[in-house]
Protein backbone atom coordinates (compact mmCIF):
# COMPACT_ATOMS: atom_id res chain seq x y z
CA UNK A 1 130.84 147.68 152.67
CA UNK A 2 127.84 147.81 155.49
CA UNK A 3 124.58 148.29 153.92
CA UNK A 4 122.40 151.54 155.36
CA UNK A 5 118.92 152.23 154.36
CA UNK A 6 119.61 150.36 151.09
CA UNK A 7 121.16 153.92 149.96
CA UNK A 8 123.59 154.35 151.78
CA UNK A 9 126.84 152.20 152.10
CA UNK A 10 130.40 152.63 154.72
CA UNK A 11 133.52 152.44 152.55
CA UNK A 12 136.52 151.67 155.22
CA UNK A 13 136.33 153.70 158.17
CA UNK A 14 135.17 157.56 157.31
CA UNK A 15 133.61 157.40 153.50
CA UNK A 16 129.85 157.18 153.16
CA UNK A 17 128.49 156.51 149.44
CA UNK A 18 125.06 157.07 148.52
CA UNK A 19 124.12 154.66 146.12
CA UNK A 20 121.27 156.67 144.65
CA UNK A 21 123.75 159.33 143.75
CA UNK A 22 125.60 158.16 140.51
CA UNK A 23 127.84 160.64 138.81
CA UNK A 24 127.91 158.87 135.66
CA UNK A 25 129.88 156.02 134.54
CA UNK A 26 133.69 155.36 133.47
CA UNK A 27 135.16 152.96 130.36
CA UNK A 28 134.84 149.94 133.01
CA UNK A 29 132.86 151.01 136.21
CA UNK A 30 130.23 153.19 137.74
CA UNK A 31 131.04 156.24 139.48
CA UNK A 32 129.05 157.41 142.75
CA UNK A 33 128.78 160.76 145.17
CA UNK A 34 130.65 159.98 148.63
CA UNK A 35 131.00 161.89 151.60
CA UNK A 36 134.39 162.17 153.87
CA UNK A 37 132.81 161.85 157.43
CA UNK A 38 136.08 163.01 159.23
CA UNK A 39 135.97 166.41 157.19
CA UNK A 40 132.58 166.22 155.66
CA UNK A 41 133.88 167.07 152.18
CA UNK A 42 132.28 165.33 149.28
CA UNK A 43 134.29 162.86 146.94
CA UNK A 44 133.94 160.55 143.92
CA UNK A 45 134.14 156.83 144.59
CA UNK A 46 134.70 154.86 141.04
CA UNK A 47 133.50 150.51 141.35
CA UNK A 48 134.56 148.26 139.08
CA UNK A 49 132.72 144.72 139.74
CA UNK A 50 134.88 141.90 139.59
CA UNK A 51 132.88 139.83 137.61
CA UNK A 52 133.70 142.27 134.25
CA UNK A 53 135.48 140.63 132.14
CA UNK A 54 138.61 143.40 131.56
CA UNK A 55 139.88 144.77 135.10
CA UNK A 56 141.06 148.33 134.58
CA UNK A 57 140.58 149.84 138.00
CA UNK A 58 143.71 149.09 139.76
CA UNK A 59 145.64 149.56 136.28
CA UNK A 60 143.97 153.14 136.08
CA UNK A 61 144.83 153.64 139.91
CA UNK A 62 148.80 153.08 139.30
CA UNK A 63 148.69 155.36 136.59
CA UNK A 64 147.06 158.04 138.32
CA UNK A 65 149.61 157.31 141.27
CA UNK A 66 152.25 158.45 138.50
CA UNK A 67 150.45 161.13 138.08
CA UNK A 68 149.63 162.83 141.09
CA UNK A 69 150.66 166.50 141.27
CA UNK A 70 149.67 167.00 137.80
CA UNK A 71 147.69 170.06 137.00
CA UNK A 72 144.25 169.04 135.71
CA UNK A 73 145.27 165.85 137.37
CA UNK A 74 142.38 164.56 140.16
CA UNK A 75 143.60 163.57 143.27
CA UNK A 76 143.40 160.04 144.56
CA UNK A 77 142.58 159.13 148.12
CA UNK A 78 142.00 155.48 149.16
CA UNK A 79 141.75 152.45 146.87
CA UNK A 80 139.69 149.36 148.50
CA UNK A 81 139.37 145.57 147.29
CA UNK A 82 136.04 144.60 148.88
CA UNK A 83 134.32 140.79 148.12
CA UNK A 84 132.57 141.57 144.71
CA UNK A 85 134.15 144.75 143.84
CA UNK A 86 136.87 147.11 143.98
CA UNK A 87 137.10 151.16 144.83
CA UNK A 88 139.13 154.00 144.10
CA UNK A 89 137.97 157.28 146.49
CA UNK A 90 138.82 160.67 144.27
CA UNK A 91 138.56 163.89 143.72
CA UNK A 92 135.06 164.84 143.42
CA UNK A 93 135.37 167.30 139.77
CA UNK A 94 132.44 169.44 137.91
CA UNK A 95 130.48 168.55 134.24
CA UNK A 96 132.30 167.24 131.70
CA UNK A 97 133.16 168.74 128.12
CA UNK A 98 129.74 166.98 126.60
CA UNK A 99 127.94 168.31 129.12
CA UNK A 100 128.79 171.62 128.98
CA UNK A 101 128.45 171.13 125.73
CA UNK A 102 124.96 170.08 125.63
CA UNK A 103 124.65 173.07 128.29
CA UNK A 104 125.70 175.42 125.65
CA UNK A 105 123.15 174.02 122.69
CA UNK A 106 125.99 171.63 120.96
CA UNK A 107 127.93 174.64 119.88
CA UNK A 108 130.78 176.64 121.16
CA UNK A 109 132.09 179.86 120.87
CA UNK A 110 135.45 180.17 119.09
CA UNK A 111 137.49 181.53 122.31
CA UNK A 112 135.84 178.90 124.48
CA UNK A 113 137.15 175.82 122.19
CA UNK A 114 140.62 177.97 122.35
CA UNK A 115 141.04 178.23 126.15
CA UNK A 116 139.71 174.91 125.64
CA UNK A 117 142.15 173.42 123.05
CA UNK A 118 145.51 174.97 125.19
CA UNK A 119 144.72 173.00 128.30
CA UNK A 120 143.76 169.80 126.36
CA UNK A 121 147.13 169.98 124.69
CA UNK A 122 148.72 170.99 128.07
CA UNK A 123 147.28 168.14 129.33
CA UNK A 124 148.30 165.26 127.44
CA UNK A 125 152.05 167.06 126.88
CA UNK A 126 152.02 166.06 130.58
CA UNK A 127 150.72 162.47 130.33
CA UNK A 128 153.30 162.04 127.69
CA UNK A 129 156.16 163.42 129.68
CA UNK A 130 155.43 160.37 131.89
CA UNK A 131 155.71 157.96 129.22
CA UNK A 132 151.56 157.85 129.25
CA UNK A 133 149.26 157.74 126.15
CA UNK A 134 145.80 158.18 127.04
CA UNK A 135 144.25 156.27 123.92
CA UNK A 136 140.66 157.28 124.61
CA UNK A 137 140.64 160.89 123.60
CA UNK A 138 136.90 162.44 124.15
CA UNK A 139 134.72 165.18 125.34
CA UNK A 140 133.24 163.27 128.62
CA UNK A 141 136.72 162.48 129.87
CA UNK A 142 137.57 165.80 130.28
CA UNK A 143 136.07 167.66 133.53
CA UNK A 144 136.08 170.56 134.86
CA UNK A 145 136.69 171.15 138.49
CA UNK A 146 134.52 172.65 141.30
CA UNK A 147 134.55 176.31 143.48
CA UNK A 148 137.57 178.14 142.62
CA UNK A 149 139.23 175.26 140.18
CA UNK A 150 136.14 175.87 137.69
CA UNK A 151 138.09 177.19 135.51
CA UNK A 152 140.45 174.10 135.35
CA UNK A 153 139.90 171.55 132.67
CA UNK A 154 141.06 168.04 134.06
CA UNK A 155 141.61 164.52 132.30
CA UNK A 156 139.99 161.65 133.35
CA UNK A 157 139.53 158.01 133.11
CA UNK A 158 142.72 156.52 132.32
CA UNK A 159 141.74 152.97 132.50
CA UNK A 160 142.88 152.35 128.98
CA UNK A 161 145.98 154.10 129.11
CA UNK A 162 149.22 152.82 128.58
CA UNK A 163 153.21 153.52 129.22
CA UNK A 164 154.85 153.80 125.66
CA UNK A 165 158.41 153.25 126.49
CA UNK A 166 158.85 149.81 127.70
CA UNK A 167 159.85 150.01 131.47
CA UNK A 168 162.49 147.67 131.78
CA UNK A 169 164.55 148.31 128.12
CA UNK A 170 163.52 152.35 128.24
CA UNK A 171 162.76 151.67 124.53
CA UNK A 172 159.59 152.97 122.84
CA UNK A 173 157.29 150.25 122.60
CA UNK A 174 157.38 148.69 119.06
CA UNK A 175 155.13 149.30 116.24
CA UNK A 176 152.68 146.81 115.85
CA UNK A 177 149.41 146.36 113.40
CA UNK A 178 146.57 144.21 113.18
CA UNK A 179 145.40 145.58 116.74
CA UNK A 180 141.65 146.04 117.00
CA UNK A 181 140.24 149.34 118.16
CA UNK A 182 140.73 151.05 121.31
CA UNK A 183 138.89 153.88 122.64
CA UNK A 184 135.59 155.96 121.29
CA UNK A 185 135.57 155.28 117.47
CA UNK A 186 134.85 158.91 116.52
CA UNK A 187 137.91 160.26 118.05
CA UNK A 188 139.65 157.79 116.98
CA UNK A 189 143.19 158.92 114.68
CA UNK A 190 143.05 157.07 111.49
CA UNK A 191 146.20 155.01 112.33
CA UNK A 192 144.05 153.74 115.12
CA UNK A 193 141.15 152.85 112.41
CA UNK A 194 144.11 150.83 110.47
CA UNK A 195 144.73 148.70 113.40
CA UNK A 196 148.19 150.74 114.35
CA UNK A 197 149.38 150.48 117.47
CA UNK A 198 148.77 153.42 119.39
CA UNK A 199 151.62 156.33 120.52
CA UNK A 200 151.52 159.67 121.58
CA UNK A 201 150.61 160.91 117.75
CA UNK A 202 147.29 159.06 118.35
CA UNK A 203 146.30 161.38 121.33
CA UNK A 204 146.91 164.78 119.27
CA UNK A 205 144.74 163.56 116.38
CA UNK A 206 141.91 162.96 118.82
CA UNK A 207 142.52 166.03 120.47
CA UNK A 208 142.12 167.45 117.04
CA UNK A 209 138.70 165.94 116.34
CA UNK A 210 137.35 167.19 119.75
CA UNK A 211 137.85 171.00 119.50
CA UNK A 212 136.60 170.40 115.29
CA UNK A 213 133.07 168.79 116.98
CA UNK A 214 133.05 171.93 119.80
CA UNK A 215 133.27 174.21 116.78
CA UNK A 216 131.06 172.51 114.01
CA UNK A 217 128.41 171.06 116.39
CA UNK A 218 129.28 167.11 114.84
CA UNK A 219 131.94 165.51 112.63
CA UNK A 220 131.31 164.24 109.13
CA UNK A 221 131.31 160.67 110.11
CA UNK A 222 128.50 160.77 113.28
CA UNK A 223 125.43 159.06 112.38
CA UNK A 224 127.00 155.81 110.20
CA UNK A 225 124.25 153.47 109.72
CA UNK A 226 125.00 149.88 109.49
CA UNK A 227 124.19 145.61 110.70
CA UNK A 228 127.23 145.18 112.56
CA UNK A 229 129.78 147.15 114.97
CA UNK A 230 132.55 145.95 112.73
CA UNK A 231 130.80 147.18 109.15
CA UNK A 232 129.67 150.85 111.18
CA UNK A 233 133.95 151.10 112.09
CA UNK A 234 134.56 150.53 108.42
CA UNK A 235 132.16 152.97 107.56
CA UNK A 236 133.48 155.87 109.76
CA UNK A 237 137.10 155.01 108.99
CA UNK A 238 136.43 155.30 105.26
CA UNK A 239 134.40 158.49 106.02
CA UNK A 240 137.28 159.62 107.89
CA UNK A 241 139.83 159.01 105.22
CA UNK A 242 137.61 160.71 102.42
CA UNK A 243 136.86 164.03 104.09
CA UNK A 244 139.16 166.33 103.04
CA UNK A 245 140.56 168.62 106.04
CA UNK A 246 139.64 171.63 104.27
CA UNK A 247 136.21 169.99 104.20
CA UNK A 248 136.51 169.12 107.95
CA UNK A 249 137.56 172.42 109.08
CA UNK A 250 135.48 174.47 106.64
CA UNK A 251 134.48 178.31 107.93
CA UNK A 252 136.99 177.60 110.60
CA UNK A 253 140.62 179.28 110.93
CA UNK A 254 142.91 178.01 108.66
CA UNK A 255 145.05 177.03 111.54
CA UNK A 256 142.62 173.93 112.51
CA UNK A 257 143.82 172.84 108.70
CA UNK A 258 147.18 172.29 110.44
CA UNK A 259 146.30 170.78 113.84
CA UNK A 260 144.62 168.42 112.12
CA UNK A 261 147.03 167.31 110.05
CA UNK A 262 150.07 167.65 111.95
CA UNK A 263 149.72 164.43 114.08
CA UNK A 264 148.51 162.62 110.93
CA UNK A 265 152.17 163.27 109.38
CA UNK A 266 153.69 162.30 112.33
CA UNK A 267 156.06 158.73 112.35
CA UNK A 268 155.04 156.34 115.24
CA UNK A 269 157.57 157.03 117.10
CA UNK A 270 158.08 160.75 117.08
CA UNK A 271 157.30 163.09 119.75
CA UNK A 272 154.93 165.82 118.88
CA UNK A 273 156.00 169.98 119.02
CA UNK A 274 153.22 170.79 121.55
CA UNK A 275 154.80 174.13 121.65
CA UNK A 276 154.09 174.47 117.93
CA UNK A 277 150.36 173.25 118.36
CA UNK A 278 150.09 175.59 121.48
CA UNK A 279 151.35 178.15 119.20
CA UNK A 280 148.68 177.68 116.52
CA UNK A 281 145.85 178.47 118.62
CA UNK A 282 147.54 181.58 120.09
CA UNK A 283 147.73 182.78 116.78
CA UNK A 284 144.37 182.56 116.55
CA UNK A 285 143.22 183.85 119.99
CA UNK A 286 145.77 187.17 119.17
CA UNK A 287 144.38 187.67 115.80
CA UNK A 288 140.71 187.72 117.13
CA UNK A 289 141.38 189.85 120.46
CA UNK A 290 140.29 187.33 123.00
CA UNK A 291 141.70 187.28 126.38
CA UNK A 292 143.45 184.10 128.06
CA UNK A 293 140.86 184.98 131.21
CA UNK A 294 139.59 181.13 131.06
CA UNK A 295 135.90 182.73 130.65
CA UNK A 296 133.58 180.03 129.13
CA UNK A 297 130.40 180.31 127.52
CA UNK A 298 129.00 178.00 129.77
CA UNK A 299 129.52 180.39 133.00
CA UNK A 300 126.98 182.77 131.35
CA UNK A 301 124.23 179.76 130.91
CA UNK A 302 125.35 178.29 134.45
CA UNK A 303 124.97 181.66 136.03
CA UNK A 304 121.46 181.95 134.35
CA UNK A 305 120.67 178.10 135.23
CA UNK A 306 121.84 179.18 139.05
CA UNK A 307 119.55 182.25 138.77
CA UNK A 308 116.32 180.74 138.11
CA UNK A 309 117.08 178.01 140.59
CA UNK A 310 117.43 180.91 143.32
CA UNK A 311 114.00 182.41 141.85
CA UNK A 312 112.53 178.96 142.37
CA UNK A 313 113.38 178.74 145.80
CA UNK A 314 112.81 181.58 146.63
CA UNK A 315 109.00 181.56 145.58
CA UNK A 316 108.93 177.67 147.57
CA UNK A 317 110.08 179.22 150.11
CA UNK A 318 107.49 181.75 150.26
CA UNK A 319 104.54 179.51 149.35
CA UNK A 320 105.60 177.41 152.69
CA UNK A 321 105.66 180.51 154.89
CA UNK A 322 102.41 181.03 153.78
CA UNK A 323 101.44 177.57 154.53
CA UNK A 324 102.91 177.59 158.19
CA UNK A 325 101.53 180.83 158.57
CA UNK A 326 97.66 179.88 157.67
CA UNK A 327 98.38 176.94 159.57
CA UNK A 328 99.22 178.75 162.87
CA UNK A 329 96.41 181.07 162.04
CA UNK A 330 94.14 178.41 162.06
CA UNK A 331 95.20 176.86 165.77
């Protein structure tokens, strides 16, 4: 990596990263704006620093590998081991989930967590097609994509994933407990609270407790005050347990009830009917009218957000013709 300007760095032979350009950061490394000098297209460059403690980068790269081809998959480019760290070129993808969320005031619109809810659900039915469970189901690793692929909802960071059939006996991998948590604790399934090992019924839970937070604004057990990270776990998980999913999913249609508690009936090993979940939220999206024309509440507030930005310039523009202008004047 050849240092430029302090900003600016060379990745191998045609990527330029800008240092003071960070998109935001993944479960192990930090995630930076890069440019493609043989095409000059912009792309994501992901760095995980050797010295962590947990490598995940490469892991994450051969499972995207696997991948590839995926819809709402992002495309890998180069991967690069360098003397302190290691990179893996991408994609370049729009906001997340919480973003948009935040966009939108921390509340969305029924249809939105809908169109929302099918392509999470399409998704991970893919990941587990390819023997992968994601096991860190949230809103930020889920991103939209740019230009004419906004309207695509992709998954992301997959440096905790794992394959759940065991590749050299083609068995599913065995159930285990006394496993300590993995992934963000308030999407976590309760299984995964009980120290379960993890399988595809794990993903459809968290799935579950994502489009419940896009509808209610928060989930029952946010805000858990405690000493320790260990006593604040206990404390959501027995939140968790104690809310009822009538309370969980109250005002909401009764088909959230059952997407809820599907994948917490599910045995360990079983695959889930993602046709049947699907299904449930079609219901829903006949029943109430709405069109399958992947129109978000967030366009209207990005469109606004865009406007105002064009006013904006359009008035600095302006302002400096007037300066040049009285400049000139005065020569």
């Amino acid at each position: 990596m050849v240092e430029k300007d302090n900003k600016l760095f060379k990745l191998g032979s045609h990527y330029l990263l800008n240092k003071s350009k960070k998109l935001g950061n993944g479960s192990f490394g930090d995630i930076y704006l890069a440019i493609n000098t043989k095409n000059n297209t912009e792309v994501a460059v992901k760095i995980e620093k050797k010295q962590n403690k947990h490598l995940q980068l490469r892991h994450e790269t051969r499972i995207l590998k696997e991948l590839q081809g995926g819809i709402g998959i992002p495309k890998i480019y180069s991967f690069y081991t360098l003397e302190d760290c290691e990179c893996l070129v991408m994609e370049l993808l729009g906001k997340s989930l919480e973003k948009l969320f935040n966009i939108c005031k921390r509340k969305f619109s029924l249809k939105t967590v809908c169109l929302i809810g099918l392509q999470l659900l399409e998704r991970i039915e893919y990941l587990h097609n390819l023997n992968i469970i994601h096991r860190d189901i949230k809103p930020d690793n889920f991103l939209i994509g740019r230009n004419n692929l906004s309207n695509l909802v992709y998954i992301i960071d997959l440096g905790l994933s794992k394959k759940f059939i065991d590749s050299s006996t083609k068995e599913h991998i065995p159930f285990r407990d006394g496993k300590s948590l993995t992934g963000t604790v308030r999407y976590a399934s309760i299984f995964t609270h009980k120290g379960f090992e993890q399988s595809r019924r794990d993903d459809i839970e968290g799935i579950s407790y994502v489009l419940i937070y896009f509808l209610q604004g928060e989930l029952p057990w946010q805000g858990q005050k405690a000493k320790t990270k260990k006593e604040k776990y206990e404390k959501i998980m027995k939140k968790k347990i104690s809310t009822s999913v009538k309370d969980l999913c109250h005002g909401l249609p009764e088909e959230f009830e059952e997407i809820v508690s599907y994948p917490r009936n599910l045995i360990f090993e079983e695959k889930p009917d993602y046709m049947y979940l699907k299904g449930l939220i079609n219901k829903i999206i006949e029943r109430e009218g709405f069109k399958i024309d992947y129109n978000y509440d967030w366009d209207k507030v990005e469109n606004k957000i865009e406007e105002k930005e064009i006013k904006i310039n359009k008035i600095e523009e302006k302002e400096e013709q007037k300066r040049e202008d009285y400049k000139n004047n005065e020569k």
